[in-house]
Protein backbone atom coordinates (compact mmCIF):
# COMPACT_ATOMS: atom_id res chain seq x y z
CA UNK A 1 0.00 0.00 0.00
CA UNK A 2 2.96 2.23 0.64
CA UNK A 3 4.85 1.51 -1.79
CA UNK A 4 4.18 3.99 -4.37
CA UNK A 5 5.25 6.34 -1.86
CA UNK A 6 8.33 4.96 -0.59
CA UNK A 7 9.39 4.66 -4.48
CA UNK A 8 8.15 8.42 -5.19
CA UNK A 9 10.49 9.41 -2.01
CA UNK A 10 13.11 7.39 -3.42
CA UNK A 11 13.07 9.34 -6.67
CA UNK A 12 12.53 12.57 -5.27
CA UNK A 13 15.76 12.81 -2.79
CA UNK A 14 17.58 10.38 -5.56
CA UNK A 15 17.41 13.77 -7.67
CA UNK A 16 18.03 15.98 -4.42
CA UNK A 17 21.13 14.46 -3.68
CA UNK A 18 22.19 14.59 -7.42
CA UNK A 19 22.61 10.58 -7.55
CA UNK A 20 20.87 7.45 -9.19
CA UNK A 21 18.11 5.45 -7.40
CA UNK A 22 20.96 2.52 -8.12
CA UNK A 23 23.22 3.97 -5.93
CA UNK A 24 20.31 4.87 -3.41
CA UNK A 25 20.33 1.57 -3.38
CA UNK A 26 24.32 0.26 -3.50
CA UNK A 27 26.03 -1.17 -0.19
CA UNK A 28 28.12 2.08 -0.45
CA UNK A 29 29.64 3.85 1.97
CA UNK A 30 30.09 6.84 0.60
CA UNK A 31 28.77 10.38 2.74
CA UNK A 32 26.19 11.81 0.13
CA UNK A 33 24.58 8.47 -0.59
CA UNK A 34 24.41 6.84 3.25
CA UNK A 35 22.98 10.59 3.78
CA UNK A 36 20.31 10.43 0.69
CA UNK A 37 19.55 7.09 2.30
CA UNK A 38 18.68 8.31 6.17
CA UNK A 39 16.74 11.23 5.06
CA UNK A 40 14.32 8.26 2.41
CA UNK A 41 13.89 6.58 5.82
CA UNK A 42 13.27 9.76 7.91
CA UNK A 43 10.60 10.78 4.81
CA UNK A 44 9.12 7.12 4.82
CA UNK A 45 8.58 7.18 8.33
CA UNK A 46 7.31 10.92 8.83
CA UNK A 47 4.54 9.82 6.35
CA UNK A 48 4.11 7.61 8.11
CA UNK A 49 5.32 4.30 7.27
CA UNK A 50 6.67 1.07 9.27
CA UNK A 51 10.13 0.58 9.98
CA UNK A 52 9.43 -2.59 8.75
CA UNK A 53 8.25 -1.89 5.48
CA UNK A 54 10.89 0.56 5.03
CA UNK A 55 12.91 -2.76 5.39
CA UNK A 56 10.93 -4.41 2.77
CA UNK A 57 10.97 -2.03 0.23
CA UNK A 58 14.57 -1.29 0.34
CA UNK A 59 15.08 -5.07 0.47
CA UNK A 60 12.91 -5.22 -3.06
CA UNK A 61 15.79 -2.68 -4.53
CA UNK A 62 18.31 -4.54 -3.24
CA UNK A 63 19.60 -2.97 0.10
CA UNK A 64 18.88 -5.11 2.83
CA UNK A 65 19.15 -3.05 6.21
CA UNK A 66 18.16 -3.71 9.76
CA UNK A 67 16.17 -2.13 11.87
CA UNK A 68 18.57 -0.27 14.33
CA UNK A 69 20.32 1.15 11.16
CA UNK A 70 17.21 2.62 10.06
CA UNK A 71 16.31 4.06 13.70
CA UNK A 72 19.84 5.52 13.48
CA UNK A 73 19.44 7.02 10.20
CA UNK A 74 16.12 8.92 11.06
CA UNK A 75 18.38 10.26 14.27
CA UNK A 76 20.81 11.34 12.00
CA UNK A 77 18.49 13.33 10.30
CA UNK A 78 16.35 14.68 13.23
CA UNK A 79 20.28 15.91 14.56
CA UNK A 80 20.70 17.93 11.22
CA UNK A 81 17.70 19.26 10.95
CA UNK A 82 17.85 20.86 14.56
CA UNK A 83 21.38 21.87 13.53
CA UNK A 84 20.46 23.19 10.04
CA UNK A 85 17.43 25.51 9.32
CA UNK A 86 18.68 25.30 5.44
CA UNK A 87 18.64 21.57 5.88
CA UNK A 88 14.96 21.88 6.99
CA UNK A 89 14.04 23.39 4.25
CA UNK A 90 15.81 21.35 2.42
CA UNK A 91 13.72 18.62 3.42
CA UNK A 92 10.17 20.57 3.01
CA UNK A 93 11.18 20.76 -0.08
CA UNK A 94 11.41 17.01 -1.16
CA UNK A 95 8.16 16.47 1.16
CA UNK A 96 6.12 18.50 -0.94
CA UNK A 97 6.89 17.22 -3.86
CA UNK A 98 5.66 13.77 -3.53
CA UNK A 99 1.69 14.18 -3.75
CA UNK A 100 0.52 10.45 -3.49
């Protein structure tokens, strides 16, 4: 049911973050994907969505990730947004852009 919207998030900070939905998806390490990555779950779970179907529907596109990573991740992102008005905006941005 969710779906759509997890793969219209995907997309949408795929294009933020200047990178493929591939690499979105790629065990990389590198610092602009692992961040495009926290903020999808941090948008997936604002919506809100699951942890575990988060789980699921990165595990359909090939990332499988556990659950304490993807708690982490949404910290991360709560962290920079109290940090970072631009980053807020940053992220109202992507948010109202998906309209499913």
């Amino acid at each position: 049911m969710k779906e759509p919207i997890f793969n219209e998030y995907a997309t949408k900070v795929s294009e933020a973050y200047n990178i493929t939905t591939d690499l979105l998806f790629d065990k990389s390490k590198r610092r602009d994907i692992v961040d495009a990555r926290q903020l999808l779950y941090y948008m997936c779970v604002n919506r809100p969505m699951r942890i575990r179907y988060i789980q699921q529907y990165m595990s359909q596109n090939g990332y499988h990730v556990g659950h304490s990573s993807i708690i982490h991740g949404i910290a991360q992102v709560k962290d920079r947004i109290d940090e970072d008005a631009d980053y807020q905006n940053f992220v109202d941005n992507i948010q109202s852009c998906v309209t499913l």
